[in-house]
C-alpha atoms as a PDB file:
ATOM      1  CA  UNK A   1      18.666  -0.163  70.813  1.00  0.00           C
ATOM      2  CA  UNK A   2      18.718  -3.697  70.109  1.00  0.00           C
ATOM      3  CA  UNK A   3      20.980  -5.150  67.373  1.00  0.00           C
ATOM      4  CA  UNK A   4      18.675  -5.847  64.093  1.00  0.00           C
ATOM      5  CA  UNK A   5      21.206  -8.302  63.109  1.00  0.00           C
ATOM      6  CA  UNK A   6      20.474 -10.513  66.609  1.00  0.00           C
ATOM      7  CA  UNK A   7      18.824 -13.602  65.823  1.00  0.00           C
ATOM      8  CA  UNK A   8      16.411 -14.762  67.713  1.00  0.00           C
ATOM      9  CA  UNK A   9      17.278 -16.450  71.347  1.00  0.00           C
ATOM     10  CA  UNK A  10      17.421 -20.267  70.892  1.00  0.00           C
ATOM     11  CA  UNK A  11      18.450 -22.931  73.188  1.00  0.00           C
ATOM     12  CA  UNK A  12      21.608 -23.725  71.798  1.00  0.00           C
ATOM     13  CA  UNK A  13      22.669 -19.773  71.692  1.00  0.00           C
ATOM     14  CA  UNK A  14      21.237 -19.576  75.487  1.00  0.00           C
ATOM     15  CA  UNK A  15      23.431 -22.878  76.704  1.00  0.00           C
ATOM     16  CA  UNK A  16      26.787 -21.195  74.978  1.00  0.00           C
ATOM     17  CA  UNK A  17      26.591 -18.124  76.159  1.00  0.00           C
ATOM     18  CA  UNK A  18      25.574 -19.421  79.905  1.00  0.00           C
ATOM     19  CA  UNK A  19      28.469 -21.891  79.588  1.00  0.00           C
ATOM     20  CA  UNK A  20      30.959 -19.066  78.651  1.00  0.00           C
ATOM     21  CA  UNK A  21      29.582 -16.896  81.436  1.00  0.00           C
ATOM     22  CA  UNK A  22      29.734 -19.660  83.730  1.00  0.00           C
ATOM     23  CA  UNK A  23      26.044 -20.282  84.407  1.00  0.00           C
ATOM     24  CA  UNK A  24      24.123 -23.086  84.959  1.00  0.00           C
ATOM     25  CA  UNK A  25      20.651 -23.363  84.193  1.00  0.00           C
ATOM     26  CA  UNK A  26      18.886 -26.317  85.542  1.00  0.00           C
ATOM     27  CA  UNK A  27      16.977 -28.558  82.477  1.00  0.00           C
ATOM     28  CA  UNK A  28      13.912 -27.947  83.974  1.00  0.00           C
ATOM     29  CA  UNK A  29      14.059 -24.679  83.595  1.00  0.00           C
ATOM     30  CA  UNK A  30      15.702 -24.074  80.336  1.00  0.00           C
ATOM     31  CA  UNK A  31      12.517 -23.779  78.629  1.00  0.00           C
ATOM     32  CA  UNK A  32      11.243 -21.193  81.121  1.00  0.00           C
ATOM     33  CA  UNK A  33      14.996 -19.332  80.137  1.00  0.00           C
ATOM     34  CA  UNK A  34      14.464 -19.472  76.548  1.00  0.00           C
ATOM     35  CA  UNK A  35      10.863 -18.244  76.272  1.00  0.00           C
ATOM     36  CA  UNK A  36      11.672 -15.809  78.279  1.00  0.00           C
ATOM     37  CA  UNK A  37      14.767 -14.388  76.458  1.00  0.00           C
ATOM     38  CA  UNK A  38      12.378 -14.709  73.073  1.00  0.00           C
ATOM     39  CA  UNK A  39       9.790 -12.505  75.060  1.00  0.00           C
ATOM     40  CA  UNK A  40      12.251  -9.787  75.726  1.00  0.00           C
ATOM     41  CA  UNK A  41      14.389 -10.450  72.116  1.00  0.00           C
ATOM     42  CA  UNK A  42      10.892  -9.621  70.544  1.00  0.00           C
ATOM     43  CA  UNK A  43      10.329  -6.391  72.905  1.00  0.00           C
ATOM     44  CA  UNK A  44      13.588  -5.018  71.939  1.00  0.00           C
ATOM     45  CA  UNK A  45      12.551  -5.204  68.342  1.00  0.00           C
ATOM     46  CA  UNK A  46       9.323  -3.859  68.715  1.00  0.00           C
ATOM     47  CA  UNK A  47      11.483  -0.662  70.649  1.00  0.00           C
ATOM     48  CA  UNK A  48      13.254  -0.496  67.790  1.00  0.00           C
ATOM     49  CA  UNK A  49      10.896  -0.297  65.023  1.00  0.00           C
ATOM     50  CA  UNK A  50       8.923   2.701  67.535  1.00  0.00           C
ATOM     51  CA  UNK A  51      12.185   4.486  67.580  1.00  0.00           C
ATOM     52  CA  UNK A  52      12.783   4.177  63.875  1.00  0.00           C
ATOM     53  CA  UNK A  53       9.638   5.552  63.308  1.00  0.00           C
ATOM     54  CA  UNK A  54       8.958   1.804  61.174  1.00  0.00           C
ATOM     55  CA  UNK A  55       5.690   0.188  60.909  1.00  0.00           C
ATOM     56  CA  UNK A  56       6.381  -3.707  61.792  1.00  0.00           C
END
């Protein structure tokens, strides 16, 4: 399960963790990156509340 206490993906979180992993995304793209780690951030909570039995 996801971690509740995991913000939310944001560019600045997405360019320090590439940079300590040694990644390099392209400008272009970072946008592309970053909605799609808030797409998949957001599934992961939804997984979450379904196991927990929650309503969101």
């Amino acid at each position: 399960m996801a971690q509740p206490e995991t913000a939310r993906p944001t560019l600045a979180i997405l360019r320090k963790q590439a940079r300590a992993s040694g990644i390099t995304i392209a400008p272009e793209r970072e946008q592309f990156v970053l909605a799609g780690a808030q797409h998949l951030h957001e599934a992961a909570q939804r997984l979450d509340d379904i196991a927990a039995d929650e309503k969101p």
